[in-house]
PDB file of N, CA and C in Angstrom:
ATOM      1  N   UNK A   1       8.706  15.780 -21.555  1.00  0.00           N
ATOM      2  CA  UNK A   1       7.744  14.778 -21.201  1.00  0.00           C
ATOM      3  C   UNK A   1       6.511  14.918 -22.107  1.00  0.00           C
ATOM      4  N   UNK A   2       5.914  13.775 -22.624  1.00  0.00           N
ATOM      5  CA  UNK A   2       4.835  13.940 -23.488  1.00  0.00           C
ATOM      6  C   UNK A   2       3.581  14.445 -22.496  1.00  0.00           C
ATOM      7  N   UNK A   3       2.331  14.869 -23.090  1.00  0.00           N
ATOM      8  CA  UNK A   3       1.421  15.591 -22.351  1.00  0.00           C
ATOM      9  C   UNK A   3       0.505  14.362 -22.541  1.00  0.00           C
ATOM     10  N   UNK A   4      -0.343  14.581 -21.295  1.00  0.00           N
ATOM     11  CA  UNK A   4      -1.626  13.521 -21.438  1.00  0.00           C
ATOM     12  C   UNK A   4      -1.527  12.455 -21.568  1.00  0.00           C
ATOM     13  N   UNK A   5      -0.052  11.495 -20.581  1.00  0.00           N
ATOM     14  CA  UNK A   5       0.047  10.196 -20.947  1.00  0.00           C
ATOM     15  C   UNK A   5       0.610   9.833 -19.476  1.00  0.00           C
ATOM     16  N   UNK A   6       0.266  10.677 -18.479  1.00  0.00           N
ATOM     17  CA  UNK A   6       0.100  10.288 -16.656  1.00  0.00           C
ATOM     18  C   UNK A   6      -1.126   9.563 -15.806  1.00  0.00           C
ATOM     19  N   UNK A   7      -1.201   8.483 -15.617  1.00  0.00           N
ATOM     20  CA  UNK A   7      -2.421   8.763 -14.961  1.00  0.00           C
ATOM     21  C   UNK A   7      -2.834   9.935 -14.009  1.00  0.00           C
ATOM     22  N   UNK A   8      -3.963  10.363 -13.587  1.00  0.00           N
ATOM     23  CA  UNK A   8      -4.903  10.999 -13.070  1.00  0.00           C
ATOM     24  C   UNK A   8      -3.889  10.655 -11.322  1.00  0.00           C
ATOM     25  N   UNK A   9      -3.303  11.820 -10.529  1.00  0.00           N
ATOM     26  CA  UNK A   9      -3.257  11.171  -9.480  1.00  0.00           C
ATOM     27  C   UNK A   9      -3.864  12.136  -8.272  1.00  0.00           C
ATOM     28  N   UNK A  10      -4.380  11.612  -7.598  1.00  0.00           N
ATOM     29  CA  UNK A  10      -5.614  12.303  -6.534  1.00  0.00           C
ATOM     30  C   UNK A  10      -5.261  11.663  -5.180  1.00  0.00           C
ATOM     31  N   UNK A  11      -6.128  11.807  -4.283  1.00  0.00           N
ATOM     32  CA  UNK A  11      -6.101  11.524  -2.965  1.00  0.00           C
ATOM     33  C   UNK A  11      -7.408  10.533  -2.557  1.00  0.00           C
ATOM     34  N   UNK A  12      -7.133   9.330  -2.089  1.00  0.00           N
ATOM     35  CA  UNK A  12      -7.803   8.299  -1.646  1.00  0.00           C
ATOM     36  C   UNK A  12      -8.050   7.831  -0.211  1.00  0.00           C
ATOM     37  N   UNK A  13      -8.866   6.884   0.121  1.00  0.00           N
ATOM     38  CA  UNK A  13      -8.980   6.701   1.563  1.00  0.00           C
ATOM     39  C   UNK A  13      -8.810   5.357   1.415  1.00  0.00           C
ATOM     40  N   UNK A  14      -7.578   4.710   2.491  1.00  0.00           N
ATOM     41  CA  UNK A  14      -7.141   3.088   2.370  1.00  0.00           C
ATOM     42  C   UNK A  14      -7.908   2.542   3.765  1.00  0.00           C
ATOM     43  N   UNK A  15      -8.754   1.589   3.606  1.00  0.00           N
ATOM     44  CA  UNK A  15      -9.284   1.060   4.804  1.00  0.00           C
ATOM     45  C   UNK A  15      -8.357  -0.190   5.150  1.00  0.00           C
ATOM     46  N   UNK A  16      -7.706  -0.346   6.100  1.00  0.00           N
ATOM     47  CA  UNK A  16      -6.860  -1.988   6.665  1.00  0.00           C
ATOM     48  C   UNK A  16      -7.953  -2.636   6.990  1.00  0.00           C
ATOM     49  N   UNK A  17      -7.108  -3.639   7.380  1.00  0.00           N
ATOM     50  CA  UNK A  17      -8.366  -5.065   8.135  1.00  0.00           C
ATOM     51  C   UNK A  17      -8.468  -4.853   8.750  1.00  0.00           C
ATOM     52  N   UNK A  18      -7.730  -3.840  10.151  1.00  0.00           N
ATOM     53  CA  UNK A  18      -8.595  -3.705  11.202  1.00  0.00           C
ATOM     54  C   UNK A  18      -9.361  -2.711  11.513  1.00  0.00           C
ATOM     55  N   UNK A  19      -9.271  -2.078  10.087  1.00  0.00           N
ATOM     56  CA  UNK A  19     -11.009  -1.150  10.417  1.00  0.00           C
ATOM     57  C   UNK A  19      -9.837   0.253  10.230  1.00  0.00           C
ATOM     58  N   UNK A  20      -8.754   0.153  10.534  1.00  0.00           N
ATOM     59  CA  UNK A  20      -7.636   2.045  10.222  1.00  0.00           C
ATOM     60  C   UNK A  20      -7.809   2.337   9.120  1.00  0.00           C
ATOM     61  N   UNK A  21      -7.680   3.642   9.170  1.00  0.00           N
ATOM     62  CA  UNK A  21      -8.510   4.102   7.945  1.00  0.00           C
ATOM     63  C   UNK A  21      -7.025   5.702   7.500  1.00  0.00           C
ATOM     64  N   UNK A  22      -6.936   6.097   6.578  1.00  0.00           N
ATOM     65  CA  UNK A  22      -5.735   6.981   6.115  1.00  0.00           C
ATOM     66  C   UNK A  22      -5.949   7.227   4.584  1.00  0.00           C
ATOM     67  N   UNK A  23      -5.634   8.717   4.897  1.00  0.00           N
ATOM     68  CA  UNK A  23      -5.696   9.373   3.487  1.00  0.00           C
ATOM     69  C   UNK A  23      -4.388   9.049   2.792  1.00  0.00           C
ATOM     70  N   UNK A  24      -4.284   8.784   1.386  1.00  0.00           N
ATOM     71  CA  UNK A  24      -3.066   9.197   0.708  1.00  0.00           C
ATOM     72  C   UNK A  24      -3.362   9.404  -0.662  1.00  0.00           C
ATOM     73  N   UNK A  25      -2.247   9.778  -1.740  1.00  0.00           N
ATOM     74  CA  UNK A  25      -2.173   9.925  -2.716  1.00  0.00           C
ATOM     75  C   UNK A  25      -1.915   9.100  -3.654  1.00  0.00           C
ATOM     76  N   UNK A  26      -2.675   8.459  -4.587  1.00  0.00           N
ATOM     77  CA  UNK A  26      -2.681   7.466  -5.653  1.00  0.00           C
ATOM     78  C   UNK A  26      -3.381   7.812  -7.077  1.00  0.00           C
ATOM     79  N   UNK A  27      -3.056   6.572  -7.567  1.00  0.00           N
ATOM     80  CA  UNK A  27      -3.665   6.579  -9.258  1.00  0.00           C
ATOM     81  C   UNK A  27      -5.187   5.540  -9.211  1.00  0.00           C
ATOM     82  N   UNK A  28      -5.594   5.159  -7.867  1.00  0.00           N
ATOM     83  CA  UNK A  28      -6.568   4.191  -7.891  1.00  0.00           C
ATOM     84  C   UNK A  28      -7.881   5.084  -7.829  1.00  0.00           C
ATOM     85  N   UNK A  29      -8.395   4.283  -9.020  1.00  0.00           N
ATOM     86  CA  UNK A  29     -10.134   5.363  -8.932  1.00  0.00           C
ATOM     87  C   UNK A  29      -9.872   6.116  -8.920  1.00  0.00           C
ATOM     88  N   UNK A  30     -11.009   7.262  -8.643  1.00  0.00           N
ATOM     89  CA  UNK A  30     -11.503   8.254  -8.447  1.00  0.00           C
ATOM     90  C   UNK A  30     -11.393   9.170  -7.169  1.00  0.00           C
ATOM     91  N   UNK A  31     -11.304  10.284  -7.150  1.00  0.00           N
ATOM     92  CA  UNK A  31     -10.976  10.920  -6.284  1.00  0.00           C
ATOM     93  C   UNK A  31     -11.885  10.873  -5.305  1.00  0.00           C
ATOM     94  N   UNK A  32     -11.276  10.442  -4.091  1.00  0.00           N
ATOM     95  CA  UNK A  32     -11.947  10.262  -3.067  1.00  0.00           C
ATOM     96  C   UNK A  32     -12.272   8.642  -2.713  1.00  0.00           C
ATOM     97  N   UNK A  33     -12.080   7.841  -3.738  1.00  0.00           N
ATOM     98  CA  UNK A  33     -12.614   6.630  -3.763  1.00  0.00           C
ATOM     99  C   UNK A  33     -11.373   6.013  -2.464  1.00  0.00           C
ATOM    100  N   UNK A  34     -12.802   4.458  -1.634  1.00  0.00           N
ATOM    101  CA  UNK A  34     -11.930   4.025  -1.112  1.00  0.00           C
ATOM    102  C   UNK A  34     -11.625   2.575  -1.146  1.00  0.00           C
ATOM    103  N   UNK A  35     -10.200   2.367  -1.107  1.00  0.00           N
ATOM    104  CA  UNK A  35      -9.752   1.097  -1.154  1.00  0.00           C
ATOM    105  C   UNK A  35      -9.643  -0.195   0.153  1.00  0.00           C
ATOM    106  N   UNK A  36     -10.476  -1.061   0.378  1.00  0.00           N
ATOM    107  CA  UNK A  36      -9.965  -1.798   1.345  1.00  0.00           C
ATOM    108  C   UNK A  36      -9.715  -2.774   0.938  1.00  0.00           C
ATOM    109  N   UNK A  37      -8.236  -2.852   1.779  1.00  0.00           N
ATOM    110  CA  UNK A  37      -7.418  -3.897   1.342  1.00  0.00           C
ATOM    111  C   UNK A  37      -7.448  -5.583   2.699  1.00  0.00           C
ATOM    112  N   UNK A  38      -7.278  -6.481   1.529  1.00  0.00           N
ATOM    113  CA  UNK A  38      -7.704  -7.914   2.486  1.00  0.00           C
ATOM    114  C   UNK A  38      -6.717  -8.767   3.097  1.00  0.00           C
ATOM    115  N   UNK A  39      -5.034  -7.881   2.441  1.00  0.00           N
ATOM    116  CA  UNK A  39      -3.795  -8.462   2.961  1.00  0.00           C
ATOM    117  C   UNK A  39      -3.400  -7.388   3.439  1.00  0.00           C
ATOM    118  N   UNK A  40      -3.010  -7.176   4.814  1.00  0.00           N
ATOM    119  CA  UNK A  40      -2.053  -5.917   4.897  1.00  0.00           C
ATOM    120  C   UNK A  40      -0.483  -5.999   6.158  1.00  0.00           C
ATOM    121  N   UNK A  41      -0.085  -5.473   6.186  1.00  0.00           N
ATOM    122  CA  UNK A  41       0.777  -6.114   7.576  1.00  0.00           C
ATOM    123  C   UNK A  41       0.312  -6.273   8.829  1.00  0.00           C
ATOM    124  N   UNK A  42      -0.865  -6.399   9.072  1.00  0.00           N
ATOM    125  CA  UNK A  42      -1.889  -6.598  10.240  1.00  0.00           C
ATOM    126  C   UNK A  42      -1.975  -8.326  10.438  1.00  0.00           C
ATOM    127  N   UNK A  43      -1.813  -9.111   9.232  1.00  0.00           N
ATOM    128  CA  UNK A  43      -2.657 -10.080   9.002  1.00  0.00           C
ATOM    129  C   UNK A  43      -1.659 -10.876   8.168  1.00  0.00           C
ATOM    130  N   UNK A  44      -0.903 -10.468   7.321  1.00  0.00           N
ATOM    131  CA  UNK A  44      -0.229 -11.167   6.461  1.00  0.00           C
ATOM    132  C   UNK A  44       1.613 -11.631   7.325  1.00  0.00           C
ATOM    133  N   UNK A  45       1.302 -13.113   6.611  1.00  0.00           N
ATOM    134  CA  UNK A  45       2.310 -13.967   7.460  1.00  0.00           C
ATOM    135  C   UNK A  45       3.905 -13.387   7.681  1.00  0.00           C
ATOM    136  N   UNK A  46       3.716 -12.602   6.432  1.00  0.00           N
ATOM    137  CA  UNK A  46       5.523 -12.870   5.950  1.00  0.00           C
ATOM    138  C   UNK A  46       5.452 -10.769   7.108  1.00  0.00           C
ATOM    139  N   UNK A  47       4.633 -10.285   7.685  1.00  0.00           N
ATOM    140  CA  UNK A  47       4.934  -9.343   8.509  1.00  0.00           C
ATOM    141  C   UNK A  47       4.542 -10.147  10.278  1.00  0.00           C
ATOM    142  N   UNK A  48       3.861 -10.653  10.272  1.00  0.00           N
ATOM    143  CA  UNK A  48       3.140 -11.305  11.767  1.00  0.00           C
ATOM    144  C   UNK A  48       4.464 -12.544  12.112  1.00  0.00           C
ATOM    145  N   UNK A  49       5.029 -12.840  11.168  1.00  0.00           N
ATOM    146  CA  UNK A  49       5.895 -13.956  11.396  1.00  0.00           C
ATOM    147  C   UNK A  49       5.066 -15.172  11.706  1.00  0.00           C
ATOM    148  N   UNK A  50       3.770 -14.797  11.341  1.00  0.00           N
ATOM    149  CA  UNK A  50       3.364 -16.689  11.922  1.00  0.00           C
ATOM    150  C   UNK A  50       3.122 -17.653  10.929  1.00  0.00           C
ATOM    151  N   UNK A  51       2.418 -18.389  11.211  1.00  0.00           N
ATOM    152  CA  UNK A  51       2.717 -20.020  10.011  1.00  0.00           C
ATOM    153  C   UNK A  51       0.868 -20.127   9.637  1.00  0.00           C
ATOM    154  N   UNK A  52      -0.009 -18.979   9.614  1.00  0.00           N
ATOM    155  CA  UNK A  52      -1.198 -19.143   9.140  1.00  0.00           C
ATOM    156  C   UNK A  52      -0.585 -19.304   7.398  1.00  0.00           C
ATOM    157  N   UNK A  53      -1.931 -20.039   7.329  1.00  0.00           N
ATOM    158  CA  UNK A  53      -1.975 -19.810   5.529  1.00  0.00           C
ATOM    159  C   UNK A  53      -3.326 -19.467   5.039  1.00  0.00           C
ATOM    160  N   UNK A  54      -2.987 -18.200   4.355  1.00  0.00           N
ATOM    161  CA  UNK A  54      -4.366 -17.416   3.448  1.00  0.00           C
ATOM    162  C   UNK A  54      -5.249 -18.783   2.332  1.00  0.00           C
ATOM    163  N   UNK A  55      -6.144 -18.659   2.846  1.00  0.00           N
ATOM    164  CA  UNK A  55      -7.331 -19.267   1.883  1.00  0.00           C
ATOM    165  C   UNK A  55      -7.799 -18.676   0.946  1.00  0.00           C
TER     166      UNK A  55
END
């Protein structure tokens, strides 16, 4: 494997839409940095099964 051609991978904090919050391991940002996300299976149609549509 070539050297120095991985991203950086660390441990992050994912915030959902409804406010849950969970550590995991990624290549996003900076260590420690946190991500909240604005689609997640909380909210998004094709997991809720319903007939909203995202604006």
């Amino acid at each position: 494997m070539k050297p120095d051609i991985h991203p950086n991978y660390h441990m992050i904090k994912v915030v959902m839409t409804n406010g849950v919050e969970f550590m995991t391991r990624s290549t996003y940002g900076e260590d420690g940095a946190t991500l909240h996300l604005d689609i997640d299976p909380n909210t998004h149609p094709a997991w809720t099964g319903g007939s909203q549509q995202l604006v």
